[in-house]
N, C-alpha and C. Protein backbone atom coordinates (compact mmCIF):
# COMPACT_ATOMS: atom_id res chain seq x y z
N UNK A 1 97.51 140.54 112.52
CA UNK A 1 98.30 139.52 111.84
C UNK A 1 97.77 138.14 112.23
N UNK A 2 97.79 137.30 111.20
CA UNK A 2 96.92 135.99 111.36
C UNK A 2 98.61 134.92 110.84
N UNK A 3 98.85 134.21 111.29
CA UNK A 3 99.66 132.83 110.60
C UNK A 3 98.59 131.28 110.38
N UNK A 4 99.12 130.76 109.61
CA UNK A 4 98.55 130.05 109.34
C UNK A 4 99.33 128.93 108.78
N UNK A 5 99.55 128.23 109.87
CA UNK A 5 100.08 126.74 109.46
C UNK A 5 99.57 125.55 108.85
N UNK A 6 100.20 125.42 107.96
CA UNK A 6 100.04 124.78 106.41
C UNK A 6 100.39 122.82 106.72
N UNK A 7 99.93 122.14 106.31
CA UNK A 7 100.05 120.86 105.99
C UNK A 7 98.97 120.45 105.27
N UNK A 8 99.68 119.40 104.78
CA UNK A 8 99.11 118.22 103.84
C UNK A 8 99.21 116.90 103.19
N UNK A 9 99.08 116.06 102.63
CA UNK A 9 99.62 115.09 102.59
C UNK A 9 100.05 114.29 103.59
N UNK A 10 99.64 113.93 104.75
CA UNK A 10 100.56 113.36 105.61
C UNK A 10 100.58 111.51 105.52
N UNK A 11 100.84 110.88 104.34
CA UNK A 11 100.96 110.13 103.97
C UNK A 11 102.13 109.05 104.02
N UNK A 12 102.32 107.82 103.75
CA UNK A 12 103.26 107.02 103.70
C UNK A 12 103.85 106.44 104.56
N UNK A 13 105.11 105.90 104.68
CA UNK A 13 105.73 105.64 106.22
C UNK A 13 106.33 106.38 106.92
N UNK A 14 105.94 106.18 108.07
CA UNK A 14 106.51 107.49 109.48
C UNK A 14 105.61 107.43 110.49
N UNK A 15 106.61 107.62 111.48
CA UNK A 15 105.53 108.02 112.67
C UNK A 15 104.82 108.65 113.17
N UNK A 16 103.69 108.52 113.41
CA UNK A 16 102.67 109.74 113.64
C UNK A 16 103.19 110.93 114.76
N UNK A 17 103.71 110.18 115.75
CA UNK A 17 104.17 111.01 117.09
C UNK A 17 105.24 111.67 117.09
N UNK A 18 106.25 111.10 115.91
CA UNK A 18 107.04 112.09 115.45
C UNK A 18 106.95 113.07 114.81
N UNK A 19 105.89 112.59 113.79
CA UNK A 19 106.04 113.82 113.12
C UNK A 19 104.88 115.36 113.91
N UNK A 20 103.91 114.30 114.53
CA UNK A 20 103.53 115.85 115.64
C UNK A 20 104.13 116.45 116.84
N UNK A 21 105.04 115.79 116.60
CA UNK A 21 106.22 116.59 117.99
C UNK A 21 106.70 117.72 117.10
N UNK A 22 107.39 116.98 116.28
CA UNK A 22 107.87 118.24 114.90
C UNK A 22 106.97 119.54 114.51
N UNK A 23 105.40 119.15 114.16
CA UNK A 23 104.91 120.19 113.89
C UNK A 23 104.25 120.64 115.41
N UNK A 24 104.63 120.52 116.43
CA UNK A 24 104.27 121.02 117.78
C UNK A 24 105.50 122.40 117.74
N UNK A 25 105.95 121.81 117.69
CA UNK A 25 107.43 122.90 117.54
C UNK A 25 106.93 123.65 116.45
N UNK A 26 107.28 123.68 114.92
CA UNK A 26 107.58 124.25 114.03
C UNK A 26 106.05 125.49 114.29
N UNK A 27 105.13 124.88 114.98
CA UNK A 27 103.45 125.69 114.41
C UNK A 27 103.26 126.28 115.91
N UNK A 28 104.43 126.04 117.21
CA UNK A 28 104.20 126.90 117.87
C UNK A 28 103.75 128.00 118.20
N UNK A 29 103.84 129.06 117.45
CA UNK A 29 103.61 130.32 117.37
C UNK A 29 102.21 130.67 116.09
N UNK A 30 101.72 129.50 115.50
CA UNK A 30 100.86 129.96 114.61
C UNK A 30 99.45 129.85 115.22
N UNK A 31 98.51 130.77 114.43
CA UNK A 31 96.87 131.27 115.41
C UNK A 31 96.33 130.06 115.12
N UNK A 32 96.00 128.88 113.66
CA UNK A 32 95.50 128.30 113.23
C UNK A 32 95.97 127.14 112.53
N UNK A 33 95.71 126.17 111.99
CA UNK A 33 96.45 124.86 111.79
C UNK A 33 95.42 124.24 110.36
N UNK A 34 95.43 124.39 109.33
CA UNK A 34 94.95 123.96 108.11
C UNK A 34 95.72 122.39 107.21
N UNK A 35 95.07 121.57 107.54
CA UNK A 35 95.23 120.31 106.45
C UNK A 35 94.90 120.25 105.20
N UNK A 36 95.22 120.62 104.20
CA UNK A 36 95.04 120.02 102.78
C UNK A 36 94.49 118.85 102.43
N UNK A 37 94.32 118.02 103.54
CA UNK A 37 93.61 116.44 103.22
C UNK A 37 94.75 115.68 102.65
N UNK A 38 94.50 114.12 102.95
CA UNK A 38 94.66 112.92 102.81
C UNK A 38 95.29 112.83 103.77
N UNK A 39 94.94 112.51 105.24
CA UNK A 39 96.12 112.99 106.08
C UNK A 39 96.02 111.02 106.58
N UNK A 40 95.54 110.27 105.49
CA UNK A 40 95.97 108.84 106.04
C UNK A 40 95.54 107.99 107.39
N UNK A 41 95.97 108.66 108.53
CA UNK A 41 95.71 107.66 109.85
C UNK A 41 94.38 109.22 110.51
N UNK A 42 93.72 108.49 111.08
CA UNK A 42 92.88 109.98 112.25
C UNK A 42 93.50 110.28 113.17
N UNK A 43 94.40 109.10 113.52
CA UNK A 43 95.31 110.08 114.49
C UNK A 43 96.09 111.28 113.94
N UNK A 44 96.55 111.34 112.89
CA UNK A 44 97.19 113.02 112.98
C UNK A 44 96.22 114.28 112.66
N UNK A 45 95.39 114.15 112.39
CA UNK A 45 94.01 114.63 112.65
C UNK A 45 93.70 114.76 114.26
N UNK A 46 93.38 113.59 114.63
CA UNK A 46 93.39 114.10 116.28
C UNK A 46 94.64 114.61 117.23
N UNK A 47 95.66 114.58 116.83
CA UNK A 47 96.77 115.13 117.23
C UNK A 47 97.15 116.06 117.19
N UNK A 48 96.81 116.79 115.62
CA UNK A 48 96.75 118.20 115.25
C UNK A 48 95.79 118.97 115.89
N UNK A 49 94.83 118.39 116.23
CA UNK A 49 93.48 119.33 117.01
C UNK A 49 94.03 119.01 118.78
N UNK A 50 94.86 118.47 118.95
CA UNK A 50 95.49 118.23 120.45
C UNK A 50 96.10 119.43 120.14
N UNK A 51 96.64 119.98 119.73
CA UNK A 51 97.88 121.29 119.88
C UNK A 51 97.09 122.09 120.64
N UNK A 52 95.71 122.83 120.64
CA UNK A 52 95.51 123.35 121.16
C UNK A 52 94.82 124.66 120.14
N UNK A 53 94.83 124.75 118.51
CA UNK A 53 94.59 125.72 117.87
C UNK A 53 93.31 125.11 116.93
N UNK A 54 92.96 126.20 116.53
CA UNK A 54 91.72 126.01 115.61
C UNK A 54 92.20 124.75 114.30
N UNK A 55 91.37 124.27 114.31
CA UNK A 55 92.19 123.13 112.81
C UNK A 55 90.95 123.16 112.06
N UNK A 56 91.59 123.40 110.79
CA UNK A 56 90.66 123.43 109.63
C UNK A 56 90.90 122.32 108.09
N UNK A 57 90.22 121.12 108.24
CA UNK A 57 90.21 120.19 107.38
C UNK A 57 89.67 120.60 105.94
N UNK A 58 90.17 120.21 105.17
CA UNK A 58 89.12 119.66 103.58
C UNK A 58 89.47 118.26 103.28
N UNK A 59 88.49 117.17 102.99
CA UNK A 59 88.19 116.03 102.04
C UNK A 59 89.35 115.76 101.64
N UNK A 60 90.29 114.70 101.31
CA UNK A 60 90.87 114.63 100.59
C UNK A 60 90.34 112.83 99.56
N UNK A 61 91.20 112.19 99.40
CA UNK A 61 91.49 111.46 98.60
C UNK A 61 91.93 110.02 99.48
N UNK A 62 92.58 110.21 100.33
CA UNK A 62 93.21 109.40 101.41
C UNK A 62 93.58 109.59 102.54
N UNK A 63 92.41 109.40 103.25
CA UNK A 63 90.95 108.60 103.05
C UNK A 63 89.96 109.67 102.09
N UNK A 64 88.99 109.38 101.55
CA UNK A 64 88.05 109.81 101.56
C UNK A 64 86.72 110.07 101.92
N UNK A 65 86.85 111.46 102.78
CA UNK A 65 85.83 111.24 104.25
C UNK A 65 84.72 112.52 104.14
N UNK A 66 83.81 112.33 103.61
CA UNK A 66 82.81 113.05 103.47
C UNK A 66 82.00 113.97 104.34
N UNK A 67 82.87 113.72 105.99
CA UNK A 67 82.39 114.27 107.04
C UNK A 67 83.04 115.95 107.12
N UNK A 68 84.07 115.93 106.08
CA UNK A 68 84.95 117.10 106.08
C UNK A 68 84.60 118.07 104.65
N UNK A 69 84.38 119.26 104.33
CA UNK A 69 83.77 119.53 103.35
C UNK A 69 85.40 119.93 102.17
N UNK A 70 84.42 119.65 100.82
CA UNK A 70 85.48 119.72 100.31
C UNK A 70 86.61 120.26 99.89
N UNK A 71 85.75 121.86 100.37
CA UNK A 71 85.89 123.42 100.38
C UNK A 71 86.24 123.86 101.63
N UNK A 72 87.09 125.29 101.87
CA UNK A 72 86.75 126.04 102.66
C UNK A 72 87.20 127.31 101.92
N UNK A 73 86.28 128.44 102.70
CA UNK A 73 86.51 129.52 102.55
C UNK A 73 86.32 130.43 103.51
N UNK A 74 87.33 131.79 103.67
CA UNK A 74 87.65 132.77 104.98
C UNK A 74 87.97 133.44 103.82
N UNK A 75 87.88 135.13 105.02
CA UNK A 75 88.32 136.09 105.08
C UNK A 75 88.83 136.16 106.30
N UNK A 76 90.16 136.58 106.12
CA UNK A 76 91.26 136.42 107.16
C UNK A 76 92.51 137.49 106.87
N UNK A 77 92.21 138.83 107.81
CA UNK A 77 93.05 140.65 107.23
C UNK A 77 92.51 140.72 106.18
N UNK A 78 91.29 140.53 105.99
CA UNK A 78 90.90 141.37 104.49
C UNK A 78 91.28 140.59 103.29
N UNK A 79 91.98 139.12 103.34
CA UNK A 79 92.26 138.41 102.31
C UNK A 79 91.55 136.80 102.20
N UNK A 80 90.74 137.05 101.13
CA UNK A 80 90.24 135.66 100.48
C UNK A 80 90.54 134.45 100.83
N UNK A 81 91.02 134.02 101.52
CA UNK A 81 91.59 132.50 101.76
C UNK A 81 91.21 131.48 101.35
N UNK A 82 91.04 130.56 100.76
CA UNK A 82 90.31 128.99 100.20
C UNK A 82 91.59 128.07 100.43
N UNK A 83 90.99 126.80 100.80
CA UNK A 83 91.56 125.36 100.39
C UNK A 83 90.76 124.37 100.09
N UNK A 84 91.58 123.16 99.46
CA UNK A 84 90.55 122.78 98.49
C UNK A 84 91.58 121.34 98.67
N UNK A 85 91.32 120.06 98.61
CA UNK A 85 92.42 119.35 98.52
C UNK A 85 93.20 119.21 96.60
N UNK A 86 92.23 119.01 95.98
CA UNK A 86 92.91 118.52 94.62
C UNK A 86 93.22 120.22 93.61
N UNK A 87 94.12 120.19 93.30
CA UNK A 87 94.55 121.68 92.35
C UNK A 87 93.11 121.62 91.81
N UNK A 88 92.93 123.19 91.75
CA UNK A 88 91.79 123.23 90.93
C UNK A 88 92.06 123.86 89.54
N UNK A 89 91.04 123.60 88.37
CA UNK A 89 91.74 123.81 87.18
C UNK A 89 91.78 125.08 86.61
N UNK A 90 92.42 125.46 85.35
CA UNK A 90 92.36 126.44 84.64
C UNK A 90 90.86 127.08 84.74
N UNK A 91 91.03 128.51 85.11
CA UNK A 91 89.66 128.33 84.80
C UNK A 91 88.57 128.68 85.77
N UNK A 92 89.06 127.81 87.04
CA UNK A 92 88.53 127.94 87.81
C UNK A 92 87.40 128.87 88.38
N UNK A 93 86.09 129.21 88.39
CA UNK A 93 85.50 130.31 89.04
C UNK A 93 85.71 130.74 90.55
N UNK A 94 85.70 129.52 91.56
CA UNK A 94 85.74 129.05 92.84
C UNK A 94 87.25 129.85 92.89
N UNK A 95 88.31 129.18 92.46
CA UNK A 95 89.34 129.61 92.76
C UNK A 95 90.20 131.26 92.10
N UNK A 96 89.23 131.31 91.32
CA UNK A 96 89.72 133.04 90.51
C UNK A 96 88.64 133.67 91.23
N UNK A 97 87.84 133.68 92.34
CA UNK A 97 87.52 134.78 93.47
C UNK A 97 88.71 134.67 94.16
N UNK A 98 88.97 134.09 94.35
CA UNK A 98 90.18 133.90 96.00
C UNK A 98 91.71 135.32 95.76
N UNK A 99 92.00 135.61 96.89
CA UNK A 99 93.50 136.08 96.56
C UNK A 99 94.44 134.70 97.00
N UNK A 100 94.07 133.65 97.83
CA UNK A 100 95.27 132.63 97.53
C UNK A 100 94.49 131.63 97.93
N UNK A 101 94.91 130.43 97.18
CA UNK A 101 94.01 129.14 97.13
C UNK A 101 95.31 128.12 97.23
N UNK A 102 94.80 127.18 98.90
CA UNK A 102 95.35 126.45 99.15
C UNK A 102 95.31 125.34 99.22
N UNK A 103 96.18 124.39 98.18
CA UNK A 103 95.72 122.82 97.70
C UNK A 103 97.01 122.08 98.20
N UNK A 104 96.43 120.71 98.06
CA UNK A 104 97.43 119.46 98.34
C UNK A 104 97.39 118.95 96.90
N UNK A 105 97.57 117.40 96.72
CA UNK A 105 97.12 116.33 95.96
C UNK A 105 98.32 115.81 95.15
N UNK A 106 99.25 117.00 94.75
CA UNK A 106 100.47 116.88 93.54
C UNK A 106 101.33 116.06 94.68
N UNK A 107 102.01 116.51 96.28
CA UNK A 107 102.83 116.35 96.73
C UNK A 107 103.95 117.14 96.12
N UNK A 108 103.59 118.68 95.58
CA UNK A 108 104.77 119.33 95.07
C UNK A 108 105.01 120.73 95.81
N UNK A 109 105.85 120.92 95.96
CA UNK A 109 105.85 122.50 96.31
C UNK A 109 105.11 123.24 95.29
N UNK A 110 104.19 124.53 95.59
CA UNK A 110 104.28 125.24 94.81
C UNK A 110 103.50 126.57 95.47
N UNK A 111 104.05 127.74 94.84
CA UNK A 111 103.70 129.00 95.35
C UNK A 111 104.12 130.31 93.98
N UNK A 112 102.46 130.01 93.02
CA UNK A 112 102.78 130.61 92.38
C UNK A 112 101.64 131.64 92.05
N UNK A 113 101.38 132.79 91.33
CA UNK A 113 100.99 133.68 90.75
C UNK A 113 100.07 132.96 89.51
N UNK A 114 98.32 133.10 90.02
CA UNK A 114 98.00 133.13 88.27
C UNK A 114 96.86 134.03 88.47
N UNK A 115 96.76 134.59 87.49
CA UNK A 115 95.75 135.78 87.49
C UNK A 115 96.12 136.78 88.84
N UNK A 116 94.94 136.99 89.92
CA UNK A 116 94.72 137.55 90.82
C UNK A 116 95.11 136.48 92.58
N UNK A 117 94.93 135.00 91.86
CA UNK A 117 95.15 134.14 92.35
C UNK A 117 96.50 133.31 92.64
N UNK A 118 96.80 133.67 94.12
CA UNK A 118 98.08 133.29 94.68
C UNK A 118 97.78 131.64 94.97
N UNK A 119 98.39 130.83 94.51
CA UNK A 119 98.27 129.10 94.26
C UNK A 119 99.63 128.67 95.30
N UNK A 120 98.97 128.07 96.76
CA UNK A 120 99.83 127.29 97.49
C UNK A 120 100.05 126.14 97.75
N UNK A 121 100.67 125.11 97.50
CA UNK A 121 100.83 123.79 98.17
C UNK A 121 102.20 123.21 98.62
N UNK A 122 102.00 123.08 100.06
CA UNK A 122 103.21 122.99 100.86
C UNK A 122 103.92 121.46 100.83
N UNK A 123 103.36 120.82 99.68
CA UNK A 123 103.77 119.18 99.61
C UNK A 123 103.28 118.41 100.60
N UNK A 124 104.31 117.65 101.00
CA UNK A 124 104.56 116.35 102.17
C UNK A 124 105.35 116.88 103.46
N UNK A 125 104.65 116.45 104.11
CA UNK A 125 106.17 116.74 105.44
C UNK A 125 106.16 115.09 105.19
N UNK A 126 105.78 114.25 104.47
CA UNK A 126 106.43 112.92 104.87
C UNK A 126 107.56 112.45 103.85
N UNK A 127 106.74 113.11 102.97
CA UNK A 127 107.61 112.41 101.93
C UNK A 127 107.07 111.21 100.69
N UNK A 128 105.98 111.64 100.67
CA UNK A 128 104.97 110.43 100.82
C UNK A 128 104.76 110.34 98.92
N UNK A 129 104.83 109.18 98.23
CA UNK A 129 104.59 108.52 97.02
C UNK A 129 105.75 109.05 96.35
N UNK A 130 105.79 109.48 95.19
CA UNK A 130 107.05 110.10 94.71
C UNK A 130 107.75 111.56 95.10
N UNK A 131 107.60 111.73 95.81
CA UNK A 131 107.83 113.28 96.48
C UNK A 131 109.01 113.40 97.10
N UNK A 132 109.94 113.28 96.99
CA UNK A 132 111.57 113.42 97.55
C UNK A 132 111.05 114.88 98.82
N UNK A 133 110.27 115.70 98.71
CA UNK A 133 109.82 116.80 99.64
C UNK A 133 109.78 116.79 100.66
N UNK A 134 109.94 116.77 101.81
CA UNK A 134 109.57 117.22 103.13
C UNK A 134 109.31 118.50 103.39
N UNK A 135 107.75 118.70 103.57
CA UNK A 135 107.75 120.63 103.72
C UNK A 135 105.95 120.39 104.43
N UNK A 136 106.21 121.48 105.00
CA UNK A 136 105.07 122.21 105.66
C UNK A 136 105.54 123.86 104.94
N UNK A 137 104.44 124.42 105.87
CA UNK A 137 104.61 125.64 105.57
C UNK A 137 103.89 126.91 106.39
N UNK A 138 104.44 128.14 106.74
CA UNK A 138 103.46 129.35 107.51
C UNK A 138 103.21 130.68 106.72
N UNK A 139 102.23 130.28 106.57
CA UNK A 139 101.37 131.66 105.75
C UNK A 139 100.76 132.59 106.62
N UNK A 140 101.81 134.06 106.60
CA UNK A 140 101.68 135.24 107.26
C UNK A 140 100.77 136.09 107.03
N UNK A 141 99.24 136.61 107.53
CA UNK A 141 98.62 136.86 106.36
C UNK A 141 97.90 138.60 107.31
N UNK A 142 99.01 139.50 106.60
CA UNK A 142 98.46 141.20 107.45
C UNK A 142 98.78 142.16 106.70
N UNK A 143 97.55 143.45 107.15
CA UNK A 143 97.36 144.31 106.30
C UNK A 143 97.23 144.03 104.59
N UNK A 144 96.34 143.27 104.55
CA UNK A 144 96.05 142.48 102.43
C UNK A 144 97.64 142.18 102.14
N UNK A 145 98.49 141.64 102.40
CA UNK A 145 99.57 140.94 102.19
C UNK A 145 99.81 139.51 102.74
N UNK A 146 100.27 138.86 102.09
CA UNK A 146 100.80 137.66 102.10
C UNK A 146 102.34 137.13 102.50
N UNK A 147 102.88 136.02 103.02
CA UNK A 147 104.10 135.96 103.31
C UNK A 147 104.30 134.66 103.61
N UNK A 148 104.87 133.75 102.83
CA UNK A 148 104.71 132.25 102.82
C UNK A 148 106.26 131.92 102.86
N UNK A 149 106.71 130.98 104.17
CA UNK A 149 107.53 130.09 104.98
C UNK A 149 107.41 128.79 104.37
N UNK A 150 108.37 128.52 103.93
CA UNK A 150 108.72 126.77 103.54
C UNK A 150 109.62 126.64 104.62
N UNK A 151 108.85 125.21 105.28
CA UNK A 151 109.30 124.99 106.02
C UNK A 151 109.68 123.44 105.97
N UNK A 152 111.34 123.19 106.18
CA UNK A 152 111.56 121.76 105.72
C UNK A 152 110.89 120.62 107.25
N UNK A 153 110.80 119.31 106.48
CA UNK A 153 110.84 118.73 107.42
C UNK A 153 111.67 117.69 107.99
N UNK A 154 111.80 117.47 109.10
CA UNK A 154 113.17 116.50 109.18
C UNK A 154 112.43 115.26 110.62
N UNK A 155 112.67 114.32 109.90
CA UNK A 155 111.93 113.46 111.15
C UNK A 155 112.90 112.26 111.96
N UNK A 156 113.11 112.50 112.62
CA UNK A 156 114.21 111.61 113.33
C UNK A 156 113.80 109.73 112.93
């Protein structure tokens, strides 16, 4: 069994140290730590790689930092894994190999079914541009099954 703690967006106003106290707690127990990109300041980037777990970036938009690729891809229990920061489109080749492809960019929840392709994005834990959202998220990922945690966020 692999977990896999989800963020993205970490955009707008808020405190950085709050909100990684929060996901210190909430990602306690997870093997790995994945950003969706635009994560805004490098400190939550370097903060997230302070926890102590593997962290896995993609490119986003804000900033846009070319040192991070724009792609990733795993096999992780026998399942396809990708993230990508911006939804990718109808169509997709990149993303219709995958069994679940994990994006930022909307700031929306979403966890849906297309084709063969399981489509995740855990929003904002900030809250950030029009997004009323606060969410992270833990993706359970054993024996070729899937199991995805919305997880709210609440920042003092």
């Amino acid at each position: 069994m692999t977990r896999l703690g989800i963020i993205g967006d970490t955009q707008g106003r808020y405190r950085i140290g709050r909100l990684l106290d929060f996901v210190a707690d909430r990602f306690a127990h997870v093997d790995e730590i994945w950003h969706a990109g635009d994560w805004q300041e490098r400190a939550v980037l370097d903060g997230l790689g302070a926890l102590g777990k593997p962290l896995v970036v993609v490119n986003g938009n804000a900033p846009d930092d070319p040192t991070f690729p724009e792609r990733v891809r795993r096999s992780i229990e026998g399942i396809e894994v990708g993230m990508v920061h911006r939804p990718p489109r109808a169509g997709d080749s990149w993303a219709g190999a995958l069994d679940v492809c994990i994006h930022g960019h909307t700031h929306r929840w979403r966890d849906q079914v297309v084709g063969r392709t399981r489509f995740i994005n855990v929003s904002t834990p900030t809250a950030a541009g029009f997004s009323r959202d606060r969410t992270m998220g833990i993706l359970t990922l054993v024996n070729r099954e899937t199991d995805l945690e919305r997880v709210p966020v609440t920042l003092p």
